[in-house]
N, C-alpha and C. Protein backbone atom coordinates (compact mmCIF):
# COMPACT_ATOMS: atom_id res chain seq x y z
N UNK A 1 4.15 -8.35 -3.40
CA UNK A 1 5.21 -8.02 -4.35
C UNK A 1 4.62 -7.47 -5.64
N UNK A 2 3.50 -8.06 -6.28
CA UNK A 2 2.62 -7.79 -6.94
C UNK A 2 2.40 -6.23 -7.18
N UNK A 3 1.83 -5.74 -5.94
CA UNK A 3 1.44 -4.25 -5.42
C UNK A 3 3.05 -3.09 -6.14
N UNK A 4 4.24 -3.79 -5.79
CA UNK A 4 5.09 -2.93 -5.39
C UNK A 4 5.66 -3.01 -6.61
N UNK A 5 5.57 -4.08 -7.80
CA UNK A 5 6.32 -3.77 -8.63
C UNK A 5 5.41 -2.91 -9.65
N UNK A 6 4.05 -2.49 -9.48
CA UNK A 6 2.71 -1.87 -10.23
C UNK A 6 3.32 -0.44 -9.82
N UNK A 7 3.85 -0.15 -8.61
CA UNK A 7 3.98 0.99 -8.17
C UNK A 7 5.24 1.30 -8.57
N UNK A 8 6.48 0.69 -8.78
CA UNK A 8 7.88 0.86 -9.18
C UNK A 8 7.40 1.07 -10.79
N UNK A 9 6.44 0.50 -11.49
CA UNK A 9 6.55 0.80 -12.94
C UNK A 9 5.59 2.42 -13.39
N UNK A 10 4.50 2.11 -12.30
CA UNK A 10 3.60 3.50 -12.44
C UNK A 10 5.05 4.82 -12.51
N UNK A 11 5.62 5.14 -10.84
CA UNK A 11 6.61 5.90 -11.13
C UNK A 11 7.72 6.33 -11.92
N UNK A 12 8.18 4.88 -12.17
CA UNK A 12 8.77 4.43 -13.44
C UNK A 12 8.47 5.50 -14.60
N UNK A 13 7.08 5.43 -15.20
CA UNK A 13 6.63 6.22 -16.25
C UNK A 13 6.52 7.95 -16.33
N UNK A 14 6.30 7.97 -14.78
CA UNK A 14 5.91 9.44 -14.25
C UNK A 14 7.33 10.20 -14.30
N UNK A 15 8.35 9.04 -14.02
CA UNK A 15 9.91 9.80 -13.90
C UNK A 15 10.23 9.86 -15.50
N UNK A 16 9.53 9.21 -16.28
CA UNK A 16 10.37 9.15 -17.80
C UNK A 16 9.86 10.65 -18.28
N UNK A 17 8.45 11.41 -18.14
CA UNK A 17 7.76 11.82 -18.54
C UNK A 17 8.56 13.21 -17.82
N UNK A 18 8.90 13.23 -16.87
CA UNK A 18 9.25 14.35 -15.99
C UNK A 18 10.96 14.43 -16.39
N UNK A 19 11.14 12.94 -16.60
CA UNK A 19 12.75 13.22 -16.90
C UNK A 19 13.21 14.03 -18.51
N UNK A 20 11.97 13.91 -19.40
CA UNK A 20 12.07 14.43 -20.60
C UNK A 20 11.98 15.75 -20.08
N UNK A 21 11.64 16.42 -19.46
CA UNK A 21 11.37 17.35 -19.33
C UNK A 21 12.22 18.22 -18.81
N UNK A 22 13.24 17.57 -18.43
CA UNK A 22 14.56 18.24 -17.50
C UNK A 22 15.54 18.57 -18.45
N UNK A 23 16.42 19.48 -18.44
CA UNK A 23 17.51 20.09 -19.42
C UNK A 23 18.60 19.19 -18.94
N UNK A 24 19.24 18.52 -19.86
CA UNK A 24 20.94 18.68 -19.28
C UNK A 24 21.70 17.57 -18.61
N UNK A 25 22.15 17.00 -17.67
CA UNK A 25 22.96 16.25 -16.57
C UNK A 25 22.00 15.08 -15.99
N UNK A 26 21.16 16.64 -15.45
CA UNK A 26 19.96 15.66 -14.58
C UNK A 26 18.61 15.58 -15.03
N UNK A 27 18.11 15.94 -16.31
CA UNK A 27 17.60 15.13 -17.52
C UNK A 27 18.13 13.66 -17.44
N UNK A 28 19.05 13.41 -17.63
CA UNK A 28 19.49 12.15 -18.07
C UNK A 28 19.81 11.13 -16.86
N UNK A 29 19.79 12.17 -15.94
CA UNK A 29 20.00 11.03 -14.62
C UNK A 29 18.88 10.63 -14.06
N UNK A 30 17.13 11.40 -14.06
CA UNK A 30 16.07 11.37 -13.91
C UNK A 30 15.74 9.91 -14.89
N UNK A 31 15.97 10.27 -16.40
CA UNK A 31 15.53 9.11 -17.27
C UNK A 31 16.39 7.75 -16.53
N UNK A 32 17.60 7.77 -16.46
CA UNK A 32 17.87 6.43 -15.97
C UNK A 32 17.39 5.66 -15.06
N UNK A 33 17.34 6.91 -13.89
CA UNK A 33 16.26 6.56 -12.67
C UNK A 33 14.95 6.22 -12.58
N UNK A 34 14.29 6.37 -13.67
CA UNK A 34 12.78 6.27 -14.12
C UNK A 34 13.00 4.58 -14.51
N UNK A 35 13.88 4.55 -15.49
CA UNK A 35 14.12 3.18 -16.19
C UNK A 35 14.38 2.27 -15.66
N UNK A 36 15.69 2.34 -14.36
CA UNK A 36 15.48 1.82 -13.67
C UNK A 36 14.75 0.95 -12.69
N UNK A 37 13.39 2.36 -12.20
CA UNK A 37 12.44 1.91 -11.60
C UNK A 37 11.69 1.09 -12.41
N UNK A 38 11.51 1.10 -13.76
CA UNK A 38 10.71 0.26 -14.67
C UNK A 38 10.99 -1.41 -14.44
N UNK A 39 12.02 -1.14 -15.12
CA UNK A 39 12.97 -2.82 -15.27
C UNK A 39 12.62 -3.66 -13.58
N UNK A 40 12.85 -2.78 -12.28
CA UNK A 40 12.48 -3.12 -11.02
C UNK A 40 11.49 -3.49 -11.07
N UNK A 41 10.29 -3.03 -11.36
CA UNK A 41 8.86 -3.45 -11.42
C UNK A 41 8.75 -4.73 -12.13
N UNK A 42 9.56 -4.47 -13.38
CA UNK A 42 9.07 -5.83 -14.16
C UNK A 42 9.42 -6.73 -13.79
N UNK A 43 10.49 -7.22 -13.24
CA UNK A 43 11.25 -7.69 -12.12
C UNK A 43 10.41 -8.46 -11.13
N UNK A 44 9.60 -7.60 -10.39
CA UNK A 44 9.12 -8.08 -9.45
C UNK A 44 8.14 -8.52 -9.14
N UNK A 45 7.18 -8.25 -10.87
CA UNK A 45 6.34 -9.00 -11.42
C UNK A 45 6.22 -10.32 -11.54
N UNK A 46 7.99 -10.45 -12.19
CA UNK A 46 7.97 -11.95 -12.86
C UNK A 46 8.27 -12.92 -11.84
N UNK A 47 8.90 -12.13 -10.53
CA UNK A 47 9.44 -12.99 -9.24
C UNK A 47 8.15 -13.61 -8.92
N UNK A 48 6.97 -12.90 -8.82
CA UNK A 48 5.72 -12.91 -8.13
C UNK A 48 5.23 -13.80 -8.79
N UNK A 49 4.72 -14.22 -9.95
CA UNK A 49 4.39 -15.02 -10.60
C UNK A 49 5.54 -16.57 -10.50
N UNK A 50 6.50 -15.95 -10.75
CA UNK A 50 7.07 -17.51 -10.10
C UNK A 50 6.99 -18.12 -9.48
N UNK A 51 7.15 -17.52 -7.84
CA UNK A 51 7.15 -18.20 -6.57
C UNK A 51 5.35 -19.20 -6.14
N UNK A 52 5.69 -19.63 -5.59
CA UNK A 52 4.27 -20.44 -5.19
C UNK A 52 3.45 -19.10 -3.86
N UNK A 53 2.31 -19.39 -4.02
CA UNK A 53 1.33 -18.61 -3.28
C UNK A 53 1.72 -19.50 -2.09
């Protein structure tokens, strides 16, 4: 879980960076989707650390 929320936040950043970059509608639907993926990661960070090994 560890792995997957590193990878939901990496993309996360790559979509914010790419979503600035978009004009318009889907500019803004890219950023949400990026953010999204962020908050998911962090998410699944904190699950991971909770649960027992």
């Amino acid at each position: 879980m560890k792995g997957i929320g590193i990878a939901l936040i990496i993309l996360g950043c790559i979509g914010v960076l790419m979503g600035g970059m978009m004009f318009g509608d889907i500019g803004i639907a890219a950023l949400i989707g990026a953010v999204t993926a962020i908050l998911s990661g962090i998410g699944f960070i904190m699950v991971n650390k909770r649960l027992p090994a």
